[in-house]
N, C-alpha and C. Protein backbone atom coordinates (compact mmCIF):
# COMPACT_ATOMS: atom_id res chain seq x y z
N UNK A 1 98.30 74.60 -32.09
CA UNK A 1 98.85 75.37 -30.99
C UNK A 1 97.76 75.62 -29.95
N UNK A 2 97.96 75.39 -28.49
CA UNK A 2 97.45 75.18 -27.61
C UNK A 2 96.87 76.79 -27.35
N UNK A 3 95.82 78.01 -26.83
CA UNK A 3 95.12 79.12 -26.92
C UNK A 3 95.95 79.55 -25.75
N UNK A 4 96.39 79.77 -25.01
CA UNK A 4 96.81 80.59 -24.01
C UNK A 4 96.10 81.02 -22.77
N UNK A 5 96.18 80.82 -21.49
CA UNK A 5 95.78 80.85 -20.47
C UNK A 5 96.37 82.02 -20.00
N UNK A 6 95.70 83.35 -19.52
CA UNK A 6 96.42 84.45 -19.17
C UNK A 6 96.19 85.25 -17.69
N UNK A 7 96.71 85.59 -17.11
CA UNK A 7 96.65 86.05 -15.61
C UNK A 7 94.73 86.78 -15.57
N UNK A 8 94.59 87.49 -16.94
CA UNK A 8 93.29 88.26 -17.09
C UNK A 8 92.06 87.36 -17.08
N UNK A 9 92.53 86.33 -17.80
CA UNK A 9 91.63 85.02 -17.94
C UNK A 9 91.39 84.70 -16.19
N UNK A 10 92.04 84.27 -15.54
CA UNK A 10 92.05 83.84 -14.38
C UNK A 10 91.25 84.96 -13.44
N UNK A 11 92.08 86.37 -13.36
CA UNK A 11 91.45 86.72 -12.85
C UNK A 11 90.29 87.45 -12.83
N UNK A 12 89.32 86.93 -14.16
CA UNK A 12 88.05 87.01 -14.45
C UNK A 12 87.84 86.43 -13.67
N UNK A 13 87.89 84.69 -13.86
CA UNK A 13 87.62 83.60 -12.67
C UNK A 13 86.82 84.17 -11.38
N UNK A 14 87.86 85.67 -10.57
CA UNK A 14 88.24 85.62 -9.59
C UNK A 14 88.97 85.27 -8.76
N UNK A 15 90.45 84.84 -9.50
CA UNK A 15 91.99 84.98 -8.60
C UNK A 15 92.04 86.64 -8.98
N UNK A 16 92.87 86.26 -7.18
CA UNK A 16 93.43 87.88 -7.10
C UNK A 16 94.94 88.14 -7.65
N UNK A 17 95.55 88.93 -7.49
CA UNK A 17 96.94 89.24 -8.02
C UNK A 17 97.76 88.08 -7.02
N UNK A 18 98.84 88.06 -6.99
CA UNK A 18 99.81 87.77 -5.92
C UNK A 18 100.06 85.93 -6.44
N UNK A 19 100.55 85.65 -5.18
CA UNK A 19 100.95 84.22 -5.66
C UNK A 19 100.52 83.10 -5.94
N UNK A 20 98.82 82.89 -5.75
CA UNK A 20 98.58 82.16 -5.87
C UNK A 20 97.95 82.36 -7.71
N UNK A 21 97.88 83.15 -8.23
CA UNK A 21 97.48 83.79 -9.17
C UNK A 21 98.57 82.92 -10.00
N UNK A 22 99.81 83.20 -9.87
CA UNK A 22 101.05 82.64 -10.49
C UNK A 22 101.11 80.83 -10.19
N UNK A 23 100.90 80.76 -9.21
CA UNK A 23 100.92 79.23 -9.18
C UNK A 23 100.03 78.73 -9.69
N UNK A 24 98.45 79.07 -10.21
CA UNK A 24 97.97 78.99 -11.44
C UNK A 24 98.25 78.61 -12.74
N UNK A 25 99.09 79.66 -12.95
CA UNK A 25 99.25 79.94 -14.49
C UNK A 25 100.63 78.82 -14.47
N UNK A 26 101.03 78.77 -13.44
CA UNK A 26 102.22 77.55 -13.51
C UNK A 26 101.37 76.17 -14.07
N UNK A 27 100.74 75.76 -13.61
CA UNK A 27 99.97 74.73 -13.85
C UNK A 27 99.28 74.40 -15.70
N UNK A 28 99.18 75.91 -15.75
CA UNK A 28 98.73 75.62 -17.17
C UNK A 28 99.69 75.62 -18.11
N UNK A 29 100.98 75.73 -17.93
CA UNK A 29 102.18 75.31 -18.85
C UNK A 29 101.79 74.15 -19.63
N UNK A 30 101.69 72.97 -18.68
CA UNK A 30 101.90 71.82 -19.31
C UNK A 30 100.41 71.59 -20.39
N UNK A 31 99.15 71.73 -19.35
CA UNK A 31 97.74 71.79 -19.45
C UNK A 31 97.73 69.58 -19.51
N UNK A 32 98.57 69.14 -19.46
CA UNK A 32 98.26 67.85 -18.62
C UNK A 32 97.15 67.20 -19.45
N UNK A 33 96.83 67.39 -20.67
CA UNK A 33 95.91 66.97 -21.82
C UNK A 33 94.53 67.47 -21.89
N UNK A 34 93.91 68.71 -20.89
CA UNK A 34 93.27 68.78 -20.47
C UNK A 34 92.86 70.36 -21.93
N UNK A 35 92.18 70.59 -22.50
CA UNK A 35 91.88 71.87 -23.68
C UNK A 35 91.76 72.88 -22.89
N UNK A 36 91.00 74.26 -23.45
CA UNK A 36 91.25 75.30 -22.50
C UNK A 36 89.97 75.31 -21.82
N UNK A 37 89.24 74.75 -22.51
CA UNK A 37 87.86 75.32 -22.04
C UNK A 37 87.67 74.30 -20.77
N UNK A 38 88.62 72.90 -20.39
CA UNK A 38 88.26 72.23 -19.46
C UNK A 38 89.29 72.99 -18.32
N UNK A 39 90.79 73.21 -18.61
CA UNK A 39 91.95 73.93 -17.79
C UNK A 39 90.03 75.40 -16.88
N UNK A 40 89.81 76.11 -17.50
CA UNK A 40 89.12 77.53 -17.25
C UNK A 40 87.88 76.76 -16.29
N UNK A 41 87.20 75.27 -16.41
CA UNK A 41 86.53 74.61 -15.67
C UNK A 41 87.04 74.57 -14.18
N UNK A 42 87.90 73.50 -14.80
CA UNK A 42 88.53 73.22 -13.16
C UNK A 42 89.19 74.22 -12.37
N UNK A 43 89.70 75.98 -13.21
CA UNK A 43 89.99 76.63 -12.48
C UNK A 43 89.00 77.27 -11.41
N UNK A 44 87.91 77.24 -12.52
CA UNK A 44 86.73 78.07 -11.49
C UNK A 44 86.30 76.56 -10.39
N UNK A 45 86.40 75.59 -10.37
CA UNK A 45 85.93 74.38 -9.36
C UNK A 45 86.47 74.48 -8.18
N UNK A 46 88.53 74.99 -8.47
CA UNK A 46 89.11 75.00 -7.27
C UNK A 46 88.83 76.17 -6.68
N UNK A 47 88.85 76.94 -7.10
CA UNK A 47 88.32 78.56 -6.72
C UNK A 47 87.58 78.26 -5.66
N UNK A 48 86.30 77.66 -6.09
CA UNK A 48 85.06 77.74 -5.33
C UNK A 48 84.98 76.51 -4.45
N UNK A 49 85.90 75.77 -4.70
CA UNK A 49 86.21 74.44 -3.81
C UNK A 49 87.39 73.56 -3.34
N UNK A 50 88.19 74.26 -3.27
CA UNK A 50 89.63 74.13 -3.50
C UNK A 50 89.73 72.56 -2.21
N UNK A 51 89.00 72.59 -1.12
CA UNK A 51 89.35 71.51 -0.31
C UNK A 51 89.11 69.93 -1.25
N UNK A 52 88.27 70.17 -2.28
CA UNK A 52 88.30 69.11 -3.05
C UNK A 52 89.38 68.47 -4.10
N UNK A 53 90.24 69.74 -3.75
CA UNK A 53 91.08 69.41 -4.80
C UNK A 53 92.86 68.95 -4.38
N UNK A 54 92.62 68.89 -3.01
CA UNK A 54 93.94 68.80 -2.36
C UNK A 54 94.59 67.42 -2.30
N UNK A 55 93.74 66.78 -3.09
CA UNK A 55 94.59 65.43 -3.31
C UNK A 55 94.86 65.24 -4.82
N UNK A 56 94.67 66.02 -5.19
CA UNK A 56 94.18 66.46 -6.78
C UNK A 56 95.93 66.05 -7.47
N UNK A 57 96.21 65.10 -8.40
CA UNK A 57 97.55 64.99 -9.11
C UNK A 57 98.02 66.74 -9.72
N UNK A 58 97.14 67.33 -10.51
CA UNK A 58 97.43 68.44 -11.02
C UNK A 58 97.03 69.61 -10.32
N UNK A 59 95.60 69.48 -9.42
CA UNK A 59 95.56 70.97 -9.07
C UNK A 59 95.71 71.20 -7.30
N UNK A 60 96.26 70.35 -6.97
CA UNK A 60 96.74 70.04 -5.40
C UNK A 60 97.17 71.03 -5.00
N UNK A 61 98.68 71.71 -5.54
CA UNK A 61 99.56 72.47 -5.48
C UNK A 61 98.13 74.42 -5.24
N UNK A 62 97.69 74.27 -6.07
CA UNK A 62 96.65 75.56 -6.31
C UNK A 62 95.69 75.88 -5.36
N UNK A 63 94.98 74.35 -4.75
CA UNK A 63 93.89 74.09 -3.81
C UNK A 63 94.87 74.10 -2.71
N UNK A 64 96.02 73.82 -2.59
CA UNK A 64 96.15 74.29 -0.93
C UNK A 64 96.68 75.95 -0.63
N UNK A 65 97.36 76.35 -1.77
CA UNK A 65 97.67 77.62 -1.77
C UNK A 65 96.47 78.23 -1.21
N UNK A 66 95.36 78.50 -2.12
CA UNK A 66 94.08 78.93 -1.84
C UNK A 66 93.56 78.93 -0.29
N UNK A 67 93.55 77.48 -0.19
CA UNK A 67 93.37 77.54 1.29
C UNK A 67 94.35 78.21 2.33
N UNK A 68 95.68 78.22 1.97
CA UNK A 68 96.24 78.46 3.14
C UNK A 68 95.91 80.07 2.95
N UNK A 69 95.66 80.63 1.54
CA UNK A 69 95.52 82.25 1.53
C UNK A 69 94.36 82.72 2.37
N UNK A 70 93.56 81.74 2.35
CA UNK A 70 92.21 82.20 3.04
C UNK A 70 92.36 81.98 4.31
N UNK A 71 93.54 81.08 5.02
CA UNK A 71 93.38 81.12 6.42
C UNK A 71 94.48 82.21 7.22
N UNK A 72 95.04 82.83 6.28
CA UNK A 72 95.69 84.02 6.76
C UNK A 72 95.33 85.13 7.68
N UNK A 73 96.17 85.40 8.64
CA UNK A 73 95.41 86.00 9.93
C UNK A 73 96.33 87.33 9.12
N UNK A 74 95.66 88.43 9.51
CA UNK A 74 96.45 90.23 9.83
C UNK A 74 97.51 89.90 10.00
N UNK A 75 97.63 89.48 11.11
CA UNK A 75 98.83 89.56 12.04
C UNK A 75 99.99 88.31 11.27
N UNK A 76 99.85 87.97 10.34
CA UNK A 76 100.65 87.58 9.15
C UNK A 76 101.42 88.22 8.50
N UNK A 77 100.66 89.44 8.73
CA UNK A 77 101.09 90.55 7.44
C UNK A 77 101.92 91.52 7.82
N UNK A 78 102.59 92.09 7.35
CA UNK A 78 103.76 93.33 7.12
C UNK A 78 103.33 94.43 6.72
N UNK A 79 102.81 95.68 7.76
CA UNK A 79 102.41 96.65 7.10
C UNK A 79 102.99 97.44 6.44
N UNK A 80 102.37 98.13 5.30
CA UNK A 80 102.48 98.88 4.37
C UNK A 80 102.86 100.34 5.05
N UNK A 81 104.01 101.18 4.20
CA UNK A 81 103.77 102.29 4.90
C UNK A 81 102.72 103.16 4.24
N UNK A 82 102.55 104.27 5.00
CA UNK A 82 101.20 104.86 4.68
C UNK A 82 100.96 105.98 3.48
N UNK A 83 102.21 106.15 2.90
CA UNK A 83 102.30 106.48 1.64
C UNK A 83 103.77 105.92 1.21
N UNK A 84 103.48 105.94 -0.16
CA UNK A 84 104.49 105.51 -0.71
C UNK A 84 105.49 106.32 -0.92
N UNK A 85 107.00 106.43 -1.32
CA UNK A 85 107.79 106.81 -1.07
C UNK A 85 108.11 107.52 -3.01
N UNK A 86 108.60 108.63 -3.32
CA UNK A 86 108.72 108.58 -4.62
C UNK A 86 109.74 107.83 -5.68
N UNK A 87 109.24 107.59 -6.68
CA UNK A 87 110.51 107.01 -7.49
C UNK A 87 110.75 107.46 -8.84
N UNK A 88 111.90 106.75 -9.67
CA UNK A 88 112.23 107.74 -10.97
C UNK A 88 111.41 106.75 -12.33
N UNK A 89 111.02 107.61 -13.39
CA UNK A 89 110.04 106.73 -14.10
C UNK A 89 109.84 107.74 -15.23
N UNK A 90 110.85 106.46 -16.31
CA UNK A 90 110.97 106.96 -17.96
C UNK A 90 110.24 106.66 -18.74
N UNK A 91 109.92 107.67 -19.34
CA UNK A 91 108.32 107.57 -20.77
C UNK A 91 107.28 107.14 -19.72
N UNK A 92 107.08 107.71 -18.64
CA UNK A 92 105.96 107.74 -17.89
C UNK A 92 104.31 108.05 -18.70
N UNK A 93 104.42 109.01 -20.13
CA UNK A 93 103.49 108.99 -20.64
C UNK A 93 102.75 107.73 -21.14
N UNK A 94 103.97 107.20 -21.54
CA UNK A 94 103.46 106.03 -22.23
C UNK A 94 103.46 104.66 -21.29
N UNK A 95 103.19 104.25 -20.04
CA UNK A 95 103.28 103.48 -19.31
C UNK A 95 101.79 103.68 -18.62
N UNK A 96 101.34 101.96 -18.64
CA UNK A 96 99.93 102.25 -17.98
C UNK A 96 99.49 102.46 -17.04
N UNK A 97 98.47 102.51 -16.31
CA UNK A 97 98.22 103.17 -15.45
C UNK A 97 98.50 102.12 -13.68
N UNK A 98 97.96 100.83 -14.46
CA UNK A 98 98.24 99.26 -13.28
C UNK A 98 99.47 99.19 -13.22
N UNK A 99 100.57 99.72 -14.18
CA UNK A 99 101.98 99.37 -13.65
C UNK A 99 102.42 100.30 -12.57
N UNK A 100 102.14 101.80 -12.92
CA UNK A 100 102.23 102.78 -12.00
C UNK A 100 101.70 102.56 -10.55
N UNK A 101 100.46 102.05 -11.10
CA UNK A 101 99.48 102.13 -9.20
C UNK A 101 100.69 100.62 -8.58
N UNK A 102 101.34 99.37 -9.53
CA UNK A 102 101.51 98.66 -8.60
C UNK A 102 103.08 99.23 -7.61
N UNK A 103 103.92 99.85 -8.75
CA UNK A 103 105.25 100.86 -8.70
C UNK A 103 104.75 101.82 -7.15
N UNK A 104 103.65 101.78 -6.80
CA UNK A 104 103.01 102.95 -5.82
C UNK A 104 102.98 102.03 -4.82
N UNK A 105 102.55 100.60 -4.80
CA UNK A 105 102.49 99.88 -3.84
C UNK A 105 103.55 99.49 -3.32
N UNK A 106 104.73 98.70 -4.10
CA UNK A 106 105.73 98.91 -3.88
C UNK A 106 106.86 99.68 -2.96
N UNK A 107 106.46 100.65 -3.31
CA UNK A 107 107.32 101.74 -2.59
C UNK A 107 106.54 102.14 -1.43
N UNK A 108 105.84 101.43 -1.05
CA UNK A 108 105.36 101.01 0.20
C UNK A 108 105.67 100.30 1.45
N UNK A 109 106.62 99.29 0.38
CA UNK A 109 106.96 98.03 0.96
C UNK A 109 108.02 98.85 2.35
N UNK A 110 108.32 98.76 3.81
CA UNK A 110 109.10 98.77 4.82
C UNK A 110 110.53 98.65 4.29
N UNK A 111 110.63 97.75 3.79
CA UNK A 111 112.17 97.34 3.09
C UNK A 111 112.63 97.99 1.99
N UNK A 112 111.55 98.65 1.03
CA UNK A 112 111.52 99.35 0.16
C UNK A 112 112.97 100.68 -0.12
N UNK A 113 114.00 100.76 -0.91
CA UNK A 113 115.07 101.77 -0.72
C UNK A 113 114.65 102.47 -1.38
N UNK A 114 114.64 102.23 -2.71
CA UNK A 114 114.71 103.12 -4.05
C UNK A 114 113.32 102.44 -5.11
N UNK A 115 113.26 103.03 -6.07
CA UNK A 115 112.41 102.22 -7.23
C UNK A 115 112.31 102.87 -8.34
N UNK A 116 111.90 102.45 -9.56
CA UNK A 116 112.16 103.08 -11.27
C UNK A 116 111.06 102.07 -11.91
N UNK A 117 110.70 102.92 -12.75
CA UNK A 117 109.68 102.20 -14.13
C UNK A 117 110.67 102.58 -15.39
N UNK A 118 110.94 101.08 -15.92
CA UNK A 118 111.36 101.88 -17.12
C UNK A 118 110.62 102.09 -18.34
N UNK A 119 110.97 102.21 -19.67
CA UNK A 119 109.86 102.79 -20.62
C UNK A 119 109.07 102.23 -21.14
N UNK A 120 109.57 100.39 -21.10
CA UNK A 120 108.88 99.20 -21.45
C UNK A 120 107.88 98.62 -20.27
N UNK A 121 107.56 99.41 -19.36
CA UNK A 121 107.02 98.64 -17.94
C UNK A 121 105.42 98.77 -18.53
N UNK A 122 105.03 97.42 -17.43
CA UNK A 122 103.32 97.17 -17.66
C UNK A 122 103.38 96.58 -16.66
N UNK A 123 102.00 96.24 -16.61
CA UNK A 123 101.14 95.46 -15.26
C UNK A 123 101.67 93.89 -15.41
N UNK A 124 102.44 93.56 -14.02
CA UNK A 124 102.85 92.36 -13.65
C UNK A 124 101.58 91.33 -12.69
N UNK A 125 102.37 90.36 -12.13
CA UNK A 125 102.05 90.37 -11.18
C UNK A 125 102.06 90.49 -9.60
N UNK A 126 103.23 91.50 -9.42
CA UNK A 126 103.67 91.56 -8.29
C UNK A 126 104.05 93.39 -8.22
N UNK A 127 105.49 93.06 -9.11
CA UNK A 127 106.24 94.34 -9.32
C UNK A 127 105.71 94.10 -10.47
N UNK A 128 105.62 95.96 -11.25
CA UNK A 128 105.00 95.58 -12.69
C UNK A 128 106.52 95.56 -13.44
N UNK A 129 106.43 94.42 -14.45
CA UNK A 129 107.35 94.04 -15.37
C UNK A 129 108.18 95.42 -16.18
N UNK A 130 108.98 95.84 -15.69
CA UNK A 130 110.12 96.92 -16.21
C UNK A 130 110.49 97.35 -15.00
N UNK A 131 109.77 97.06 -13.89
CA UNK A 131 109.99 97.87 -12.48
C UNK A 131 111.24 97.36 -12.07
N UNK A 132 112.31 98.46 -11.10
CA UNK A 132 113.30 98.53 -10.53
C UNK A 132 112.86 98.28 -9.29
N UNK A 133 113.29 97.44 -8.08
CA UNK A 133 112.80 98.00 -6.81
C UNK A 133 114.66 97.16 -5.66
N UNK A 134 114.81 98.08 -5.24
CA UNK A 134 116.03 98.23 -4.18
C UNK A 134 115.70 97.81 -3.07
N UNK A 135 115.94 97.26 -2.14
CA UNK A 135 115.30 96.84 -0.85
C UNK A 135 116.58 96.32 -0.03
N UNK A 136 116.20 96.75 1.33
CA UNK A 136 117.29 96.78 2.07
C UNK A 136 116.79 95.47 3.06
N UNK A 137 118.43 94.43 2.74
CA UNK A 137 117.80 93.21 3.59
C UNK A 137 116.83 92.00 3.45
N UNK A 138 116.79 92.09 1.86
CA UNK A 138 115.05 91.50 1.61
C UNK A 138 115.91 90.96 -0.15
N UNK A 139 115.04 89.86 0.14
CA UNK A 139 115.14 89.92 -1.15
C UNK A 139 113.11 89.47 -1.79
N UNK A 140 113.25 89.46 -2.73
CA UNK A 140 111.66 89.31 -2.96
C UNK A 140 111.24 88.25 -4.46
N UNK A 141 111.50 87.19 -3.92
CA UNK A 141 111.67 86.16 -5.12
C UNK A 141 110.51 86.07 -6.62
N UNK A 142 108.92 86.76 -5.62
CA UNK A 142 108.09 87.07 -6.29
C UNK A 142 107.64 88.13 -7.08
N UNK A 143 108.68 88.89 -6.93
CA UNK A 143 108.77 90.71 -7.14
C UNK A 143 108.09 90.39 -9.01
N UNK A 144 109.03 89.78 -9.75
CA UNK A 144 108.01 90.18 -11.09
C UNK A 144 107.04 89.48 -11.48
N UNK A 145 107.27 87.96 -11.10
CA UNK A 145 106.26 87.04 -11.55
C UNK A 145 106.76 85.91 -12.57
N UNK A 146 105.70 85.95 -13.57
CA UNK A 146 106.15 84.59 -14.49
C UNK A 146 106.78 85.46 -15.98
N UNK A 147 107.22 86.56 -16.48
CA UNK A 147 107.69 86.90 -17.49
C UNK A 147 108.74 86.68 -17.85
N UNK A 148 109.87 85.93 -17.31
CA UNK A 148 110.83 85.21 -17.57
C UNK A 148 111.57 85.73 -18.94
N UNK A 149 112.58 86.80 -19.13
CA UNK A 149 112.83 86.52 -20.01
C UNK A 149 112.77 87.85 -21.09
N UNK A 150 111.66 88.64 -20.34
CA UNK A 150 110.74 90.27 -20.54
C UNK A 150 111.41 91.42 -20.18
N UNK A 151 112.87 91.87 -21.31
CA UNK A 151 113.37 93.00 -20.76
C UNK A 151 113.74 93.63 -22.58
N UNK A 152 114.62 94.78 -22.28
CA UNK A 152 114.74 95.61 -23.48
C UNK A 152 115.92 95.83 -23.31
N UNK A 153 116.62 96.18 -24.17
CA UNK A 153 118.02 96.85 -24.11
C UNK A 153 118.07 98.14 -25.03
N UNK A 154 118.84 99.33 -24.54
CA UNK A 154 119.31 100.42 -24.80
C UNK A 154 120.50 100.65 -25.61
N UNK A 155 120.81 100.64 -26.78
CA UNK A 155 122.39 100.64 -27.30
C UNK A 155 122.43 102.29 -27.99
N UNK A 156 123.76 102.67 -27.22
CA UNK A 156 123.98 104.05 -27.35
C UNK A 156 125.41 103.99 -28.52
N UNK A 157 125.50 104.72 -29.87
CA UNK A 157 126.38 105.02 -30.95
C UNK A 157 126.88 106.09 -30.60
N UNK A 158 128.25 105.76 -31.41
CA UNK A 158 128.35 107.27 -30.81
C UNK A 158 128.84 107.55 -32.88
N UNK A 159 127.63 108.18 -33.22
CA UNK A 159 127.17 108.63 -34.45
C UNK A 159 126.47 109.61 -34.41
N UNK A 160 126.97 110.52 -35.31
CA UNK A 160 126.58 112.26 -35.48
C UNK A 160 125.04 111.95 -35.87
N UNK A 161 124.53 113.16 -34.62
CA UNK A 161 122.82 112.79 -35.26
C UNK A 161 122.39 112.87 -36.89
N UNK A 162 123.12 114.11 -37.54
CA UNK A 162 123.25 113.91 -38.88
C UNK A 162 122.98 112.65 -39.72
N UNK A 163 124.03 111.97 -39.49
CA UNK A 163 124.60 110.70 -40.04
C UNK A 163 123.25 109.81 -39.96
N UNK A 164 122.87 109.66 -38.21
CA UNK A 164 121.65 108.70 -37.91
C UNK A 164 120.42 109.09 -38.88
N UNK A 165 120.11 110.33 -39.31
CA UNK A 165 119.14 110.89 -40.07
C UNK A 165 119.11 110.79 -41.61
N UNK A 166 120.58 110.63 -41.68
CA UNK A 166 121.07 110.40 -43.36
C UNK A 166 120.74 109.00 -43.50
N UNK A 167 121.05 107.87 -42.84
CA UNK A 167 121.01 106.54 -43.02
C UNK A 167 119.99 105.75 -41.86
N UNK A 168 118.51 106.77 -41.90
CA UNK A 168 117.90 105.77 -40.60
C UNK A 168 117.04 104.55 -41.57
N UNK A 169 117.11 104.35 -42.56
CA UNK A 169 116.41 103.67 -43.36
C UNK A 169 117.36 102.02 -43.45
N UNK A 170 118.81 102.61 -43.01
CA UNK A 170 119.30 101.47 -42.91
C UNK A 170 119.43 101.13 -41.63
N UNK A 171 119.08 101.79 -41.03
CA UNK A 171 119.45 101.33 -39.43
C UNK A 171 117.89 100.82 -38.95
N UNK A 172 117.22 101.16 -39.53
CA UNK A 172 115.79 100.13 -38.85
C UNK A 172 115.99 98.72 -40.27
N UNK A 173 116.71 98.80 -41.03
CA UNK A 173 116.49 97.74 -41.83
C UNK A 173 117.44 96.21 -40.87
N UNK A 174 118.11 97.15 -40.29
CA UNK A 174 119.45 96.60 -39.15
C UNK A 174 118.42 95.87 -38.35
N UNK A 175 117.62 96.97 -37.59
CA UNK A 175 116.93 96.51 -36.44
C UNK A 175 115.99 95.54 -37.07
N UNK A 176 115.12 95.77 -37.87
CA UNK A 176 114.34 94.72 -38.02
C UNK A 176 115.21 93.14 -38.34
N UNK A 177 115.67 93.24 -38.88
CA UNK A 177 116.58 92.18 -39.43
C UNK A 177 116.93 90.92 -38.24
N UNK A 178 117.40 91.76 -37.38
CA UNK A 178 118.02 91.59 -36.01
C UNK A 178 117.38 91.33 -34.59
N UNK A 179 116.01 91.92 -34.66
CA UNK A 179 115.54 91.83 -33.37
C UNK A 179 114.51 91.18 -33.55
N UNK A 180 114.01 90.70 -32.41
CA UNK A 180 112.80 89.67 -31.64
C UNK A 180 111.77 90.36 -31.02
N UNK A 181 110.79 89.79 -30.93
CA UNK A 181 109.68 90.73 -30.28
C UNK A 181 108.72 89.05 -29.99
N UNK A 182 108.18 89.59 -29.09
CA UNK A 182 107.13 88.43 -28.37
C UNK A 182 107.43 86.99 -27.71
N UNK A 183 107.17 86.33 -27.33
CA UNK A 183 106.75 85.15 -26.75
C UNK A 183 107.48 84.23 -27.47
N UNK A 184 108.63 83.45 -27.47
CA UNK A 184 109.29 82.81 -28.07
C UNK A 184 110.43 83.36 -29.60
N UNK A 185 109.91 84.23 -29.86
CA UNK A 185 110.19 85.17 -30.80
C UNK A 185 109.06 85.34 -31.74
N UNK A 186 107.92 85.39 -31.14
CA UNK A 186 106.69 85.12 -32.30
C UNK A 186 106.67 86.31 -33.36
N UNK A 187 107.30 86.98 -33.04
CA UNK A 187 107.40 88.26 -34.04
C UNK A 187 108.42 88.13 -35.05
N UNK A 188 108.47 86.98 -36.33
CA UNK A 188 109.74 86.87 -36.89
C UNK A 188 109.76 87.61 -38.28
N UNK A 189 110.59 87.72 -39.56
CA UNK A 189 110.66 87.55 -40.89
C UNK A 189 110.02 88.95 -41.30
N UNK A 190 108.99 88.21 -41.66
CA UNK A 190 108.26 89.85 -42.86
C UNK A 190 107.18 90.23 -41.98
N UNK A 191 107.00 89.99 -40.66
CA UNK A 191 106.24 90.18 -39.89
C UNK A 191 106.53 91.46 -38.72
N UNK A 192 107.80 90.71 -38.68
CA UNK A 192 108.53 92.26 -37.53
C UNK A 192 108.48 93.35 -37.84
N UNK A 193 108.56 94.17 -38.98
CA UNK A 193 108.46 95.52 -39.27
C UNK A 193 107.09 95.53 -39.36
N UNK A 194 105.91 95.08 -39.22
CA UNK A 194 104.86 95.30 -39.14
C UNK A 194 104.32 95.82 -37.49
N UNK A 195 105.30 95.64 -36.82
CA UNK A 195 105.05 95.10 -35.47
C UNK A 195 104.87 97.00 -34.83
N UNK A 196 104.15 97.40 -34.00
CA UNK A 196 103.91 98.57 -33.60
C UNK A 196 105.28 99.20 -33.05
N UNK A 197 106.13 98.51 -32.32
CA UNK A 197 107.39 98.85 -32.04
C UNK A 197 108.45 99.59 -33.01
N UNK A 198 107.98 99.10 -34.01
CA UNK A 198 109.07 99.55 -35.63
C UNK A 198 108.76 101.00 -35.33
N UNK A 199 107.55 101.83 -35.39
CA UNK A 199 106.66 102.60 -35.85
C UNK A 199 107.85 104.00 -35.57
């Protein structure tokens, strides 16, 4: 199994957040026969040289992004308003701190209506992954990024809390049984109730 190439990895490198960050990590899907330690080479090459790479079969797509990011004028840009606007945000204790600050940027955005963190949210690359965001007129194709797939569901019983307390031994035996956790389902069998989520 191939090691994993991760937004953190990269942006050690020195990619910044945003899209070209993602069109990155697009690239390393396939990895094109290339191991990790050569993929983490050529990332730092285009970085630092990206005009070399614009004829490039695999990293073409990355080296012109780069460039065109760097030839970006101000006057490109869409200002931010000057504070952000408030929004609603569940198990806020337990949500980190990069999902919040990006949830802050966000609600920045001009187009910006409404916005929510829900209890599963973390640091994306755009909107952080659990984030809600409403926007009037706009749509924002880049809003979460590459998590494809990265959500939770809520199922409400309608069972006497009693009851849930008498038989919760069978109802996480339910859940474990039943649910998925990670990256393809990497969390399977006699492994899932081990998983911090059970807890």
């Amino acid at each position: 199994m191939k090691t994993p190439i991760n937004g953190n990895d990269l942006m050690a490198l020195g990619y910044a957040e945003g899209a070209v960050l993602g069109t990155a990590l697009k690239i390393n899907r396939d990895r094109n026969g290339f191991t990790r330690e050569q993929m983490m080479e050529h990332y730092a090459n285009v970085l630092a040289t990206p005009e070399h790479y614009t004829g490039d079969k695999v990293f073409s797509k990355l080296a012109i992004a780069l460039i065109k990011k760097a030839n970006e004028k101000p006057e490109d840009f869409i200002a931010l308003n000057p504070t952000p606007d408030s929004f609603s945000a569940y198990g806020l204790d337990h949500i980190e701190d990069g999902a919040i600050n990006q949830m802050k940027v966000a609600m920045q955005l001009p187009v910006t209506v409404a916005g929510a963190l829900m209890p599963d949210a973390h640091q994306g690359y755009g909107l952080p992954i659990g984030g809600v965001l409403a926007t009037n007129n706009a749509v924002i194709p880049y809003g979460v990024g590459v998590d494809i797939g990265c959500r939770m569901a809520l199922s409400v019983y309608d069972i006497a809390e009693d009851f849930y307390y008498a038989n919760q031994d069978k109802f996480k035996r339910e859940l474990v049984a039943h649910s998925k956790f990670g990256a393809g389902h990497g969390f399977q069998g006699q492994y899932k109730s081990d998983h911090a989520v059970m807890e």
